[in-house]
Protein backbone atom coordinates (compact mmCIF):
# COMPACT_ATOMS: atom_id res chain seq x y z
CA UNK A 1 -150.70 25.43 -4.45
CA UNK A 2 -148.29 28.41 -4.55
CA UNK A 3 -145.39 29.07 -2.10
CA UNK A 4 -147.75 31.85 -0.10
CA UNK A 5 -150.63 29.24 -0.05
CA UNK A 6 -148.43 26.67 1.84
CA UNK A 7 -146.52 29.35 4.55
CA UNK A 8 -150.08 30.32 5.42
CA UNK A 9 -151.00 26.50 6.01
CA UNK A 10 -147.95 25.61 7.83
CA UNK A 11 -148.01 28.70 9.69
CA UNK A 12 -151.62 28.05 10.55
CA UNK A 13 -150.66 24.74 11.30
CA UNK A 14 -147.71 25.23 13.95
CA UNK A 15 -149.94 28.42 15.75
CA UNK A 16 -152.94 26.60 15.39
CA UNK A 17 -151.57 23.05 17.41
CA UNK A 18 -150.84 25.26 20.65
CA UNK A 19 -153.21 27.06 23.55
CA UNK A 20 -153.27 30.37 21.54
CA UNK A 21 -151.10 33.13 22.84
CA UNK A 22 -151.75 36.76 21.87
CA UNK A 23 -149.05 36.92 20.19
CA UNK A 24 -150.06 33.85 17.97
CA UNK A 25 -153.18 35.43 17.30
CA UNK A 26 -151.71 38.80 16.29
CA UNK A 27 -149.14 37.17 13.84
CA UNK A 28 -151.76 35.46 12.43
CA UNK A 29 -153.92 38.63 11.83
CA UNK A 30 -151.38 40.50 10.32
CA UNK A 31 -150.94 37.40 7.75
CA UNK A 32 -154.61 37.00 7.27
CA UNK A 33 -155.61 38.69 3.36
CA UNK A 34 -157.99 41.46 3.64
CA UNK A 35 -160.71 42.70 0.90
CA UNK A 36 -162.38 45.86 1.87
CA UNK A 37 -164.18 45.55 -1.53
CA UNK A 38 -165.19 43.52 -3.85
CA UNK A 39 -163.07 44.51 -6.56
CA UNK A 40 -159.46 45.44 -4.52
CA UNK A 41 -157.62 43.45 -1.61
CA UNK A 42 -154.54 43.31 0.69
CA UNK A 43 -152.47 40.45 0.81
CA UNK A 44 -149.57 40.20 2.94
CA UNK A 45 -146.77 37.99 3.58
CA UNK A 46 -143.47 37.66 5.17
CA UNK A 47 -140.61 38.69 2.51
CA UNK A 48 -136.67 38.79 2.97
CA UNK A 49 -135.48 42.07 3.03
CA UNK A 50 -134.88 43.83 -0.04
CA UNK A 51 -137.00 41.47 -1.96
CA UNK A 52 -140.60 42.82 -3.20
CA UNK A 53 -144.10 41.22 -4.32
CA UNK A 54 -142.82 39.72 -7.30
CA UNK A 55 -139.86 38.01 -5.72
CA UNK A 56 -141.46 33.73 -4.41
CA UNK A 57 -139.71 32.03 -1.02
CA UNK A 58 -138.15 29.03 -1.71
CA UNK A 59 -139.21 25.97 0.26
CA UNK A 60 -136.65 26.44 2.74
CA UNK A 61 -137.64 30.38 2.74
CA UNK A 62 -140.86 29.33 3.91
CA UNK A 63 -139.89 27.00 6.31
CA UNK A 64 -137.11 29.53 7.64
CA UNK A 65 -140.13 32.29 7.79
CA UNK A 66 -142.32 30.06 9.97
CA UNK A 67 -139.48 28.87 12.03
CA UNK A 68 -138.62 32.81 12.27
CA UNK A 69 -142.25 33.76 13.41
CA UNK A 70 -142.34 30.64 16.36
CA UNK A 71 -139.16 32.19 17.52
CA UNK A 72 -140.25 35.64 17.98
CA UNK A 73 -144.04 34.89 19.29
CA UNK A 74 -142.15 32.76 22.14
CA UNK A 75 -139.26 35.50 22.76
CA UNK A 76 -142.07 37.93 23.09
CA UNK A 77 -144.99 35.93 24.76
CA UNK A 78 -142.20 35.54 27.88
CA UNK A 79 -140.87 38.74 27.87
CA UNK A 80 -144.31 40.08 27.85
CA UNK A 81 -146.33 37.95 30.26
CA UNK A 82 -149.30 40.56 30.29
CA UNK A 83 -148.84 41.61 26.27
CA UNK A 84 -150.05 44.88 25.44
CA UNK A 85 -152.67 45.86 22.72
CA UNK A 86 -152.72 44.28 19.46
CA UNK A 87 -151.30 47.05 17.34
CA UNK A 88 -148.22 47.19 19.99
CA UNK A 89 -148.19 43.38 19.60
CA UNK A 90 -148.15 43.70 15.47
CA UNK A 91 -145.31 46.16 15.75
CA UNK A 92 -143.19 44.08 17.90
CA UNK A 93 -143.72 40.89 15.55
CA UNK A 94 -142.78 43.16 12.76
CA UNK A 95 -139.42 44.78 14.80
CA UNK A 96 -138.77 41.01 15.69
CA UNK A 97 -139.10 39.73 12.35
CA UNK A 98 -136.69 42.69 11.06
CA UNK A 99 -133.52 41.23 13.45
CA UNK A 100 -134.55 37.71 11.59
CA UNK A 101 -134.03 39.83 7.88
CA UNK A 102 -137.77 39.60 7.28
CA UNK A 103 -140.24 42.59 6.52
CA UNK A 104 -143.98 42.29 6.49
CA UNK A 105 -144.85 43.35 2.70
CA UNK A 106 -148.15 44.16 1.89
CA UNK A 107 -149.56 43.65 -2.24
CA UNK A 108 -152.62 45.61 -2.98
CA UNK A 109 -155.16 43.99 -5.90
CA UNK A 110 -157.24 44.74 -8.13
CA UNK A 111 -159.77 42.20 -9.29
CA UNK A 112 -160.74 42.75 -12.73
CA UNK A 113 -162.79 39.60 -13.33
């Protein structure tokens, strides 16, 4: 299981084991891979800044990330009560997540197989 695999399954894990906030829910769509196609795909993950796709979190990277992402989904679930849409939602994550040294970087595939 790779280092992406197991931050998706903690991350899953910590969201999942609460009532569901927007927030949670948004954070978790903005982590969730995407293929448009069958032959190309997004995946996405949380990386320190100034490191790119290649670069693999450490096990205390990915702890620190998930620990990061609680933190700013309950800073911003109760300063936003009524939260707005989810692409104002996904931008606050993301602005939160920048203060923390983290940027949301985005891979695209190709599948060749």
């Amino acid at each position: 299981m790779n280092g992406l695999s197991i931050a998706i399954l903690v991350s899953t894990f910590l969201i999942g084991c609460t009532a569901q906030s927007e927030y949670e829910s948004s954070a978790r769509e903005m982590l969730r891979d995407e293929f448009p196609q069958s032959h190309y795909g997004f995946i996405k993950s949380w990386k320190p800044i100034g490191k790119n796709y290649e670069y693999t979190l450490s096990e205390n990277e990915l702890e620190k990330s998930t620990i990061d992402v609680t933190s700013c989904i309950k800073y911003l679930s109760s300063k936003y009560p009524t939260p707005p849409k989810e692409i104002l939602r996904s931008f606050q994550i993301v602005e939160c997540m920048k203060t923390k040294g983290w940027y949301l970087e985005t891979e695209e595939i190709i599948i060749t197989r």
